[in-house]
Protein backbone atom coordinates (compact mmCIF):
# COMPACT_ATOMS: atom_id res chain seq x y z
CA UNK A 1 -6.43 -1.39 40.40
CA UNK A 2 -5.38 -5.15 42.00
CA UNK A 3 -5.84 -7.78 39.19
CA UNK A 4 -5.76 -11.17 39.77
CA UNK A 5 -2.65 -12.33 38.26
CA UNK A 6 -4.33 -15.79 37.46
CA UNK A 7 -7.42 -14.41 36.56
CA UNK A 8 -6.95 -11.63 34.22
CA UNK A 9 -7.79 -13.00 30.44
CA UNK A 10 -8.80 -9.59 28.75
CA UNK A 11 -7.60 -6.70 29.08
CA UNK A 12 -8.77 -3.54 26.78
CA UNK A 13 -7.36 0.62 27.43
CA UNK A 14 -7.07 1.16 24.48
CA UNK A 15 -8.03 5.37 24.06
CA UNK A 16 -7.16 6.18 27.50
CA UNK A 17 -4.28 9.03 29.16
CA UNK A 18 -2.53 6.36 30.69
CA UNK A 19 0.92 6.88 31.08
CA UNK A 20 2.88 3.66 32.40
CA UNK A 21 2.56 1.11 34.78
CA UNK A 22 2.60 1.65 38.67
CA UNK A 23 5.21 -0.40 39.38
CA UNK A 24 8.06 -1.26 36.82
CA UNK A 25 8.13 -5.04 35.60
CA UNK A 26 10.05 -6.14 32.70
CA UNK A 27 7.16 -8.97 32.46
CA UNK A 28 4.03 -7.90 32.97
CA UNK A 29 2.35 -10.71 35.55
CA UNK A 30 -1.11 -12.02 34.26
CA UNK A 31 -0.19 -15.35 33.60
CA UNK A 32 -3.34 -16.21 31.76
CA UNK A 33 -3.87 -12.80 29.72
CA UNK A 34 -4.82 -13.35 26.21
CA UNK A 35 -5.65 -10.54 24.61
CA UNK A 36 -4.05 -7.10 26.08
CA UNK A 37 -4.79 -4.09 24.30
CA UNK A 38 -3.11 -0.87 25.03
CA UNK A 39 -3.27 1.69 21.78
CA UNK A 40 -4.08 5.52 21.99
CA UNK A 41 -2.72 6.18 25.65
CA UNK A 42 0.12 7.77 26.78
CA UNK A 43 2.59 4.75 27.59
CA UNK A 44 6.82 5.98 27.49
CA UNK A 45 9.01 4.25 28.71
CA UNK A 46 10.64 0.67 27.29
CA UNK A 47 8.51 -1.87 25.46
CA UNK A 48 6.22 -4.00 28.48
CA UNK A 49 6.41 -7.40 27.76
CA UNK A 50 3.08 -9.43 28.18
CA UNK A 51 3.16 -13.09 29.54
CA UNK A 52 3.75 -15.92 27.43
CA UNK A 53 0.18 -16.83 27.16
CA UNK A 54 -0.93 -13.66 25.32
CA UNK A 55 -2.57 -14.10 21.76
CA UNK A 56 -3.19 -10.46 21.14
CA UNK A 57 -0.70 -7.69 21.91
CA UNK A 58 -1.42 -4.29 20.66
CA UNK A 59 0.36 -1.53 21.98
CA UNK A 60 0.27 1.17 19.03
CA UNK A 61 0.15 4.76 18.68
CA UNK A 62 1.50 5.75 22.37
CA UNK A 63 5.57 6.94 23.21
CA UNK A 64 7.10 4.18 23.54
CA UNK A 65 11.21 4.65 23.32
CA UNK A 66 14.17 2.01 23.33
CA UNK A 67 14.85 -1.48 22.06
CA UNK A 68 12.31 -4.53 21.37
CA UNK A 69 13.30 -6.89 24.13
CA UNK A 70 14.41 -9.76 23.46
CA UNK A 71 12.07 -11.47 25.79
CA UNK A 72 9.42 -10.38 22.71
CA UNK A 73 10.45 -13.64 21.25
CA UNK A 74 9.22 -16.14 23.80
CA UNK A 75 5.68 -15.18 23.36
CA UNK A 76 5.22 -17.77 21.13
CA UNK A 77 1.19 -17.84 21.44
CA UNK A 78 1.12 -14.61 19.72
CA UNK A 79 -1.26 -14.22 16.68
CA UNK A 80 -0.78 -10.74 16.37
CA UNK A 81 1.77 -7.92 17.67
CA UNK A 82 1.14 -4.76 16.69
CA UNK A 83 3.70 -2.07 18.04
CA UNK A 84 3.14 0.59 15.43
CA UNK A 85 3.26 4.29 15.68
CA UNK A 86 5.79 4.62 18.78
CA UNK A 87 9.20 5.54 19.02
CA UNK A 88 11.34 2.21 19.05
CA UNK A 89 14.41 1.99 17.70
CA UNK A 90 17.86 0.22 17.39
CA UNK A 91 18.00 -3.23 15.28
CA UNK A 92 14.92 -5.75 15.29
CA UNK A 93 15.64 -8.68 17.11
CA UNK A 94 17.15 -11.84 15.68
CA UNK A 95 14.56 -14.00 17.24
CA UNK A 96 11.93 -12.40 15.41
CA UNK A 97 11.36 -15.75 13.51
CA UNK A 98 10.43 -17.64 16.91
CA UNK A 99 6.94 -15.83 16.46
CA UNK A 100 7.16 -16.08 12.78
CA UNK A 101 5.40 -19.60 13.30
CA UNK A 102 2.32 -18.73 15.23
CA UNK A 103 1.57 -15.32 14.43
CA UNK A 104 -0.76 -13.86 11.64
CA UNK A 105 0.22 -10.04 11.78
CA UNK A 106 3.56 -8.23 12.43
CA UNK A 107 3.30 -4.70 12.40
CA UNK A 108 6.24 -2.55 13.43
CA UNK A 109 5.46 0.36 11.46
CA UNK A 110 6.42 3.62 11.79
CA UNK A 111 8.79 3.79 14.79
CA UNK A 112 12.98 4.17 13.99
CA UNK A 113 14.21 1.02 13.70
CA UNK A 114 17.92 0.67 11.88
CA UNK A 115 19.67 -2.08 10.27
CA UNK A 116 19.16 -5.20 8.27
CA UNK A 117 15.55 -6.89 8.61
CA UNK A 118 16.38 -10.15 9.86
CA UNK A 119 16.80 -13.58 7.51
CA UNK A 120 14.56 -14.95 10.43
CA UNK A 121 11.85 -16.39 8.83
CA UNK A 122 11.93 -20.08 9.03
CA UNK A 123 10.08 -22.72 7.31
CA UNK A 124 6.48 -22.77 8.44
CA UNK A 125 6.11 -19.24 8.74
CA UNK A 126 2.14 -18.18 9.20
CA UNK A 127 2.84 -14.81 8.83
CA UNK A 128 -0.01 -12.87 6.78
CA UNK A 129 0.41 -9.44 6.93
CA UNK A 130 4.09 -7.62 7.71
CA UNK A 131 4.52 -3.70 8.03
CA UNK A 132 7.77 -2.92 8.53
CA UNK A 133 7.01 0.83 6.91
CA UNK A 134 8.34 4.08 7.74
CA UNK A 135 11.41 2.83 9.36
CA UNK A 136 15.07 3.31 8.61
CA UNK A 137 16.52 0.00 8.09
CA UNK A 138 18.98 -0.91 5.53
CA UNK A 139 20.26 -3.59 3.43
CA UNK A 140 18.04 -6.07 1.72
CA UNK A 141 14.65 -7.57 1.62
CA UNK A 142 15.46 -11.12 3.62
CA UNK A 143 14.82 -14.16 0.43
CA UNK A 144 13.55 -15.71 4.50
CA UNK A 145 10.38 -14.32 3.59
CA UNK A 146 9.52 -16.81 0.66
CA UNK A 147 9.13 -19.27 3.59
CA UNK A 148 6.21 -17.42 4.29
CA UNK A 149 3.63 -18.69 2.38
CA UNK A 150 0.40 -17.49 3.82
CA UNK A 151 1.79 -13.98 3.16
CA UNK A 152 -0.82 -11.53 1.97
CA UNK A 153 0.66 -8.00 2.68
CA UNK A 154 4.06 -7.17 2.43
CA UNK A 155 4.75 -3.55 3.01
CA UNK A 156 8.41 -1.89 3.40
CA UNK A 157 7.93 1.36 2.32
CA UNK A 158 9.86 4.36 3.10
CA UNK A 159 13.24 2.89 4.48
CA UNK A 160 16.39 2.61 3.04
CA UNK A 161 16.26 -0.38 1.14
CA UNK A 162 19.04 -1.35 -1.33
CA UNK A 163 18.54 -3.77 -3.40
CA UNK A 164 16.91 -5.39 -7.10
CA UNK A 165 13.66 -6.20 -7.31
CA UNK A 166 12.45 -9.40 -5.31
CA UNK A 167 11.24 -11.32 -7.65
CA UNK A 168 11.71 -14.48 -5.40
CA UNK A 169 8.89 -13.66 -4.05
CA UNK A 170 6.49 -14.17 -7.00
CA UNK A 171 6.31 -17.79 -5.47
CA UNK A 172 4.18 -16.80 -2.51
CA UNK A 173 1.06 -18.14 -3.39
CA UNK A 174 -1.42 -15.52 -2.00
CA UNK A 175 0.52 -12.49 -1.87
CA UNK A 176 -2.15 -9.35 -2.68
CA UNK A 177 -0.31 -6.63 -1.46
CA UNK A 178 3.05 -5.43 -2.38
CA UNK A 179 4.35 -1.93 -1.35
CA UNK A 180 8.39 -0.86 -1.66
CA UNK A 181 7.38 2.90 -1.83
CA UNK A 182 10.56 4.91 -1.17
CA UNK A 183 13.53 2.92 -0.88
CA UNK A 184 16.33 2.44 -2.84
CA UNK A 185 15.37 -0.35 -4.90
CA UNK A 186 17.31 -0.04 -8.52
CA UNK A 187 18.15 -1.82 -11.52
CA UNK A 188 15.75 -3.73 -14.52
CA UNK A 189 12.45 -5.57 -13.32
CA UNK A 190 13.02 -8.01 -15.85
CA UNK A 191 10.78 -11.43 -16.50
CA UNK A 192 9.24 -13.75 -14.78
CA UNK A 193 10.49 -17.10 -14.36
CA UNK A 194 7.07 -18.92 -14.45
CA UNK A 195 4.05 -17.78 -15.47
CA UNK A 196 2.53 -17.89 -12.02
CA UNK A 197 4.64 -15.64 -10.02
CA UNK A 198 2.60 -12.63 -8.56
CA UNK A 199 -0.42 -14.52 -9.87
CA UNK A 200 -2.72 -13.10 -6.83
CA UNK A 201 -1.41 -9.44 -6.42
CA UNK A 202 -4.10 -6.51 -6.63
CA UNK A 203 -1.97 -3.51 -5.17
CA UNK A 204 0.97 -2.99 -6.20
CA UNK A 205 3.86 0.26 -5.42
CA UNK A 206 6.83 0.80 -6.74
CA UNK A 207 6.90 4.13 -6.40
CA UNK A 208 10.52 6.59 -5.56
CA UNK A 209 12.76 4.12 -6.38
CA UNK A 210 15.42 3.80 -9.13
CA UNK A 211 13.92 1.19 -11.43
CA UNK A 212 14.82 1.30 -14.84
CA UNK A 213 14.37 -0.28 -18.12
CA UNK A 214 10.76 -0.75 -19.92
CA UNK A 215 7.80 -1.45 -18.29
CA UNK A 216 7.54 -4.69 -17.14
CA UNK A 217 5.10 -6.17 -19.92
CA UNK A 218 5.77 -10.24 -18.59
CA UNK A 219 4.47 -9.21 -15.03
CA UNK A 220 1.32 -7.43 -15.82
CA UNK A 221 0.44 -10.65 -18.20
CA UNK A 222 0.94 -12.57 -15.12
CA UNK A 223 -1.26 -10.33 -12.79
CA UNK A 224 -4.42 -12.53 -13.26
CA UNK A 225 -5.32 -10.91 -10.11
CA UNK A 226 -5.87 -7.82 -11.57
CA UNK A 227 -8.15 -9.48 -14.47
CA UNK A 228 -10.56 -12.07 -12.27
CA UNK A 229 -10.91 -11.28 -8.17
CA UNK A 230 -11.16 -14.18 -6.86
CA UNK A 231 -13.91 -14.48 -4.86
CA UNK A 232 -13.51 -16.88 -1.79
CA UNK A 233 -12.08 -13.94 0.70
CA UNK A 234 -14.43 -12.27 2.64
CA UNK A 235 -15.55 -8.66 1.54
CA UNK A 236 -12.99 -6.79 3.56
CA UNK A 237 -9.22 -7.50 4.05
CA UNK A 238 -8.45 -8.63 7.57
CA UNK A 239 -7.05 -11.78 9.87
CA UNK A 240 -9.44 -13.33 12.56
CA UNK A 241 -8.02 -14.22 15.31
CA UNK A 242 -9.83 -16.26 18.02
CA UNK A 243 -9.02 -18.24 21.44
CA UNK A 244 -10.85 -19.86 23.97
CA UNK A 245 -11.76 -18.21 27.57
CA UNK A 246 -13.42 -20.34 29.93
CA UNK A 247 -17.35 -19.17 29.49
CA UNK A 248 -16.79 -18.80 25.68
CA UNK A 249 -14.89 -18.03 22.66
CA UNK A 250 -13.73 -14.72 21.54
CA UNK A 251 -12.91 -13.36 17.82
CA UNK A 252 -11.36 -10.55 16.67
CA UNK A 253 -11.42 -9.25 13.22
CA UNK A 254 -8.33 -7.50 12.72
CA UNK A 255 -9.53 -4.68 9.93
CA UNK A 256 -6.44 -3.51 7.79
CA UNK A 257 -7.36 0.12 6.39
CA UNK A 258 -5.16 2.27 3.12
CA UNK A 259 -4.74 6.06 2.36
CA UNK A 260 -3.70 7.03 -0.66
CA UNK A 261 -2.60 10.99 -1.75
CA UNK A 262 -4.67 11.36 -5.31
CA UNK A 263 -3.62 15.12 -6.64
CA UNK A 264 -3.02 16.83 -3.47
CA UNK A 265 -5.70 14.84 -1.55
CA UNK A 266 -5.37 12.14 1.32
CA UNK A 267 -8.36 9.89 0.61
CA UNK A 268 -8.88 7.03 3.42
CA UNK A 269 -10.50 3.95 3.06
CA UNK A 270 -11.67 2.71 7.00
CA UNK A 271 -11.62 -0.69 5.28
CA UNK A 272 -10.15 -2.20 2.52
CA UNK A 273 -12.36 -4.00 -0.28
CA UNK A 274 -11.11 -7.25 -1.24
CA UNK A 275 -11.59 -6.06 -5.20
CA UNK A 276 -9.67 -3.50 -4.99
CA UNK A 277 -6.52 -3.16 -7.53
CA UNK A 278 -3.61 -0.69 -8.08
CA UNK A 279 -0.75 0.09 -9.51
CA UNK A 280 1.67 2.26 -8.93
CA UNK A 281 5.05 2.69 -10.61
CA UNK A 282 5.49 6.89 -10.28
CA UNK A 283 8.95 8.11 -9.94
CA UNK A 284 11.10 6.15 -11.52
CA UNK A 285 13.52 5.67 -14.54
CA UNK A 286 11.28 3.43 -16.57
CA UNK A 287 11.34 4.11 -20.61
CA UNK A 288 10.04 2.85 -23.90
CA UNK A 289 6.35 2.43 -24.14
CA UNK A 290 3.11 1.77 -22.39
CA UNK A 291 2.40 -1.95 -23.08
CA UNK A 292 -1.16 -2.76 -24.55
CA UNK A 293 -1.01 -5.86 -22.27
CA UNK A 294 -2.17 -3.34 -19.32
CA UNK A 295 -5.81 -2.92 -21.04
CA UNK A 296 -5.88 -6.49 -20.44
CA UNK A 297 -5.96 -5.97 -16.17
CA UNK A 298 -9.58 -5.25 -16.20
CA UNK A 299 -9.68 -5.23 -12.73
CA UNK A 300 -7.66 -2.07 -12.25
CA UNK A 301 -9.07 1.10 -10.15
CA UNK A 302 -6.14 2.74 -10.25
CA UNK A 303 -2.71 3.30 -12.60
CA UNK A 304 0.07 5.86 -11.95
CA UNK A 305 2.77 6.21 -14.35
CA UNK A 306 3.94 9.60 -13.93
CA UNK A 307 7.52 10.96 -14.09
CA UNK A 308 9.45 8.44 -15.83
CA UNK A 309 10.79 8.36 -19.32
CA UNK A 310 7.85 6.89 -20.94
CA UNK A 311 7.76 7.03 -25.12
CA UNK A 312 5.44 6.69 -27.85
CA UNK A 313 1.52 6.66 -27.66
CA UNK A 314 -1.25 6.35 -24.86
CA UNK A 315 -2.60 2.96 -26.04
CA UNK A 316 -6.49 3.18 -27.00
CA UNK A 317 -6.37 -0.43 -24.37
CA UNK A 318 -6.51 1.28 -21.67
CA UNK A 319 -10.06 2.14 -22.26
CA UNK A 320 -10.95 -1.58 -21.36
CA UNK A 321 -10.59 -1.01 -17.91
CA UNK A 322 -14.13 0.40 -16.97
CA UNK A 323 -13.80 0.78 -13.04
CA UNK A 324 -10.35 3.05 -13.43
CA UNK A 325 -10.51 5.66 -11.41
CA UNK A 326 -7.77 7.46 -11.43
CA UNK A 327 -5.20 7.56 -14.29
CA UNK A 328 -2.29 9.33 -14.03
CA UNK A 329 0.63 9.62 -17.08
CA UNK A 330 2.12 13.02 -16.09
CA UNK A 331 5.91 14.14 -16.49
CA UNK A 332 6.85 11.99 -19.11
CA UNK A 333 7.32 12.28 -22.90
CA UNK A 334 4.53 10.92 -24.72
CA UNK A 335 3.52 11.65 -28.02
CA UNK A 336 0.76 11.37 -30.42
CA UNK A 337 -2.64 12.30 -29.50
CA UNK A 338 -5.16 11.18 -26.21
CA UNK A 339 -6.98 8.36 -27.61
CA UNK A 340 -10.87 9.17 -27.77
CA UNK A 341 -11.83 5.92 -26.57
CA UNK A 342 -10.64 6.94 -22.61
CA UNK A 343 -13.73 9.06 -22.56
CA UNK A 344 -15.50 5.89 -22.23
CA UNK A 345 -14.35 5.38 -18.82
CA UNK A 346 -17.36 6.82 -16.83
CA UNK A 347 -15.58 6.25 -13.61
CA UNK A 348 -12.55 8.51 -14.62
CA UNK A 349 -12.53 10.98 -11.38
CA UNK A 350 -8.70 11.94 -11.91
CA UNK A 351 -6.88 11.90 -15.48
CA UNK A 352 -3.43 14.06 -15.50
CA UNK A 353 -1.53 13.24 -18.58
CA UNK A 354 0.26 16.68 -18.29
CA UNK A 355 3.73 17.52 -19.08
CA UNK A 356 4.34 15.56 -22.05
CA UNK A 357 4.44 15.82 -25.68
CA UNK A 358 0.96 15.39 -26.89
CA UNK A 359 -0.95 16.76 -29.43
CA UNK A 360 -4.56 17.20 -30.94
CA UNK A 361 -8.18 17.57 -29.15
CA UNK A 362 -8.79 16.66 -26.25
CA UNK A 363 -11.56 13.81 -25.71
CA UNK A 364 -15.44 14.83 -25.37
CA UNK A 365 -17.43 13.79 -23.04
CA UNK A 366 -18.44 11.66 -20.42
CA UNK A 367 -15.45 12.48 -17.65
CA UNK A 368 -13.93 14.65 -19.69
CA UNK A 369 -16.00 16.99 -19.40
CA UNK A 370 -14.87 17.75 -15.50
CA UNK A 371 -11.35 17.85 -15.99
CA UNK A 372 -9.99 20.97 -15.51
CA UNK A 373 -7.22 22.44 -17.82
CA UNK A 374 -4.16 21.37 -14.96
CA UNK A 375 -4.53 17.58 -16.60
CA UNK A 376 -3.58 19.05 -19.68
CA UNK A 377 -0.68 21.64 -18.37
CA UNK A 378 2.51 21.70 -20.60
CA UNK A 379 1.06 19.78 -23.45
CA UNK A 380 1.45 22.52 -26.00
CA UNK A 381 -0.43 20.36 -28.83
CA UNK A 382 -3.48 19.79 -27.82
CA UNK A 383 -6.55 21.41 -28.30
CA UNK A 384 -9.96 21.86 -26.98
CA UNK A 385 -11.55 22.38 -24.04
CA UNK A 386 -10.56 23.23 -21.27
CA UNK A 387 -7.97 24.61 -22.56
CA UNK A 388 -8.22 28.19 -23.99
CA UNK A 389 -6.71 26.74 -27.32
CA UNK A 390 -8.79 26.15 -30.05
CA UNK A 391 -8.51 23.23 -32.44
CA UNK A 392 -8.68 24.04 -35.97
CA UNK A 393 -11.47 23.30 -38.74
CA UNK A 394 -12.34 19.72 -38.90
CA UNK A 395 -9.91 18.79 -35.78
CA UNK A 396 -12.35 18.69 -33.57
CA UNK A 397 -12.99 15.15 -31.75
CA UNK A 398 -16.11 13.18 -31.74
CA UNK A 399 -17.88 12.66 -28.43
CA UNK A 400 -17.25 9.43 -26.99
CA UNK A 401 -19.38 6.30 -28.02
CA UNK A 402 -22.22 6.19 -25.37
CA UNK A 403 -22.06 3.51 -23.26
CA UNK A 404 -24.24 2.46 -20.03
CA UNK A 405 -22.92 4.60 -16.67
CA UNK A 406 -23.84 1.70 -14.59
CA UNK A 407 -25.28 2.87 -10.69
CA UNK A 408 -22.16 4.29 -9.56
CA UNK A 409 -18.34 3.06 -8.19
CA UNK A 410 -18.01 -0.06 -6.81
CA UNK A 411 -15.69 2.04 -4.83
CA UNK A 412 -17.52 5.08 -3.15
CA UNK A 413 -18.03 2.96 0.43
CA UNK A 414 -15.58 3.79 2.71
CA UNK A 415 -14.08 6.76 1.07
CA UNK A 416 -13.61 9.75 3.38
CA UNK A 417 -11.29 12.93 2.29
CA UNK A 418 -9.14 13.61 5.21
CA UNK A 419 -6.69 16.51 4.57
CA UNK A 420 -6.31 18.55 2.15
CA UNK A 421 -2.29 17.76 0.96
CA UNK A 422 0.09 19.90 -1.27
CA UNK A 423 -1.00 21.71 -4.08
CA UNK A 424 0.35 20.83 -7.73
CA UNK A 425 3.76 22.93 -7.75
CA UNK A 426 7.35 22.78 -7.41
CA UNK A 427 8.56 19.64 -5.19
CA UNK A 428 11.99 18.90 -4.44
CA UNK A 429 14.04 16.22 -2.43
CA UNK A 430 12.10 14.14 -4.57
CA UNK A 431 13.56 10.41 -4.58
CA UNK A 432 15.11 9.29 -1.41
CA UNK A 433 18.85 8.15 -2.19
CA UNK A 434 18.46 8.01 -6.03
CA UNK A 435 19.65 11.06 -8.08
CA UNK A 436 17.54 11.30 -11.04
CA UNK A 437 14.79 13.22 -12.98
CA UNK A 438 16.50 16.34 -13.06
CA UNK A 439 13.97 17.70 -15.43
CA UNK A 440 13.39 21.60 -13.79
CA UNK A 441 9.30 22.10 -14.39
CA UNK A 442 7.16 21.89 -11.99
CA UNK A 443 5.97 18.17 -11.56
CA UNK A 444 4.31 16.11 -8.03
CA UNK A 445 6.21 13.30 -5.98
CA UNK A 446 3.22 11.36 -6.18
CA UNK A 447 -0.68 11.81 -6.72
CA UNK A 448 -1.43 8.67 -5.18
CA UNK A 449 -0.16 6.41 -3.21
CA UNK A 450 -0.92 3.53 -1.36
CA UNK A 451 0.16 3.18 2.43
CA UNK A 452 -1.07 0.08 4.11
CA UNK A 453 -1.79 0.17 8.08
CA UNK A 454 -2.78 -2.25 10.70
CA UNK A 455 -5.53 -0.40 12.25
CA UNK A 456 -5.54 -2.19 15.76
CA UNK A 457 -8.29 0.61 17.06
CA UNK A 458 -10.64 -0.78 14.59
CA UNK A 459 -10.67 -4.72 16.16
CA UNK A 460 -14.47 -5.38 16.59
CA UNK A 461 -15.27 -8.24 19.31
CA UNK A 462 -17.53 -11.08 19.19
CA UNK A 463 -18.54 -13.68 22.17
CA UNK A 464 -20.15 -17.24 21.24
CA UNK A 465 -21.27 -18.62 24.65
């Protein structure tokens, strides 16, 4: 194929067999490409680098091997690089902050990068989304990155992170999306400084870490956007990115998309709804009780507590937030009995609060009625159906208050079951680099989770003559 190299201003392969270039270039030579688009093929080899005009680089999901040139940093045009699902490794570059200032998405997911993550992030960072997950780097999560204020998504998860909780970072303005999944974060969450930090964040994980302490009560007050969506983004999460060709103007919609493992199943959204909200805070060392303030998130779809060192009562709160979904208090030791008012949340599709201490009946009604008796495993005081135990005379519960079941989730679009995952049973090598929960039943890693990608194969394209 001869391309003009002066010519060339779009160039899309993306799902091809395409295995490298004819002739090897450390720079590829289009000096006017914009937008070059190279996911789902075949590519090995070391990194190409695009010409310094380019706007759009995605070069995901092929077999890509070796270090991230340094010649990555002079593209300083670049609105979004996405180099995800490869095999890269060594130590990001340095430079990584001369892009910092023009791009919108960094996504270096899933590859084997080692070492620190660069303090490279200087002031006027436009960075919006970062994915730095399912790496191996090390050390700590650069304090750089409060320079980037437009920051929406921030995900890190499964590396070997070391370090406290950033809290720093409760000063970015319109951060929605926090994920430290399975690192080796440690030590007490603690308070707030102001009363604003974290003020926008709707997803939240936490998950396989070492955290320990209570619950941090002070944040979820501050989580007002858990209580109110606000309501000026557009209905999906995603960056536009446009530039100018000579015949017209092209925009992309760069579509982010989230699976998350709920009991066993990998549920996908193909798009992520900007109302959604979740929590996530599994697999920890957390203790004491479950704050009433969390009835107060209204917001929330989804809340996983399961396998800390939780005390004390389910709080009847929790029954204020009508859209959860899934609730999940497994694997710790709570006590007292499952507050009747939960079966008044007529969205309830998963509710495990097995492997704790309670005791009494079991809720009628509404949800409850489809839980089978697994939610309810190990809980030798309770009840009811389903379980086989009977309650005695007079300890039967009442049947939830009726209350209107509304025309369905706000959440069924976009849900697709994927793969069936583990079933509930014995998991080990549970917490990566933290020693802890040595309790010897039978308990799940996590029954949800929340794993953020950059789905490049999902741009759509517009042209305005």
């Amino acid at each position: 194929m001869n391309l003009g190299t002066e010519t060339l201003w779009h160039l899309d392969l993306i799902g091809n067999l395409l295995t490298g270039f004819e002739q090897s270039v450390d720079i590829l030579p289009w000096n006017n490409l914009r937008n070059l688009r190279l996911s789902f093929n075949k590519l090995d080899g070391a990194l190409p680098i695009p010409p310094h005009s380019t706007i759009i680089y995605i070069v995901s999901d092929n077999r890509l091997n070796g270090e991230i040139p340094p010649a990555i940093c002079n593209l300083t045009s670049l609105v979004i690089l996405q180099l995800s699902n490869n095999n890269l490794s060594g130590k990001l570059p340095q430079c990584l902050g001369n892009i910092s200032n023009t791009a919108s998405v960094l996504d270096l997911r899933n590859n084997t990068f080692s070492g620190d993550i660069p303090e490279a992030f200087s002031s006027g960072c436009t960075l919006r989304a970062i994915d730095f997950s399912q790496n191996q780097l090390e050390g700590k999560i650069p304090k750089s990155l409060a320079n980037c204020t437009k920051l929406e998504i921030l995900n890190i998860e499964q590396n070997k992170i070391t370090d406290v909780f950033p809290s720093w970072l409760g000063i970015l303005p319109k951060l929605r999306v926090l994920i430290l999944r399975s690192n080796r974060l440690h030590g007490v969450i603690g308070k707030p400084k102001a009363n604003f930090e974290f003020q926008r964040l709707q997803i939240v994980d936490l998950s396989g870490n070492c955290f320990l302490g209570k619950l941090p009560l002070e944040y979820f007050r501050n989580w007002t956007g858990m209580k109110t969506i606000y309501k000026e983004h557009p209905l999906y999460m995603q960056v536009d990115a446009s530039f100018q060709l000579p015949r017209y103007r092209m925009t992309l919609n760069f579509d982010y998309s989230m699976t998350m493992t709920n009991k066993g199943v990998v549920t996908k959204y193909e798009k992520i709804q900007e109302f959604l909200t979740a929590i996530d805070l599994s697999s920890n060392r957390f203790e004491g009780g479950i704050p009433d303030a969390l009835g107060d998130l209204k917001e929330l779809y989804l809340l996983n507590l399961s396998n800390n060192f939780l005390t004390g009562r389910i709080p009847p709160s929790l029954s204020n937030l009508k859209g959860l979904e899934a609730l999940d208090l497994s694997q710790n030791k709570l006590s007292g009995e499952i507050p009747v008012q939960l079966a008044q949340l007529t969205f309830l599709a998963v509710f495990n609060v097995s492997h704790n201490l309670l005791s009494g009946p079991i809720p009628r009604g509404n949800q409850f009625e489809t839980f089978d008796s697994t939610s309810f495993d190990a809980d030798s005081g309770l009840c009811g159906k389903p379980l086989s135990k009977k309650c005695g005379s007079g300890e039967d519960s009442l049947p939830a208050p009726k209350e209107d079941e509304g025309s369905g989730s706000p959440l069924e679009f976009g849900w697709t079951v994927v793969v069936i995952g583990y079933a509930s049973g014995l998991v080990t090598g549970a917490i990566l680099g933290c020693v802890m929960n040595t309790r010897k039943y039978e308990w799940q890693v996590k029954n949800y989770f929340v794993s953020w990608q950059h789905k490049g194969q999902y741009l759509k394209t517009r042209l305005r003559a």
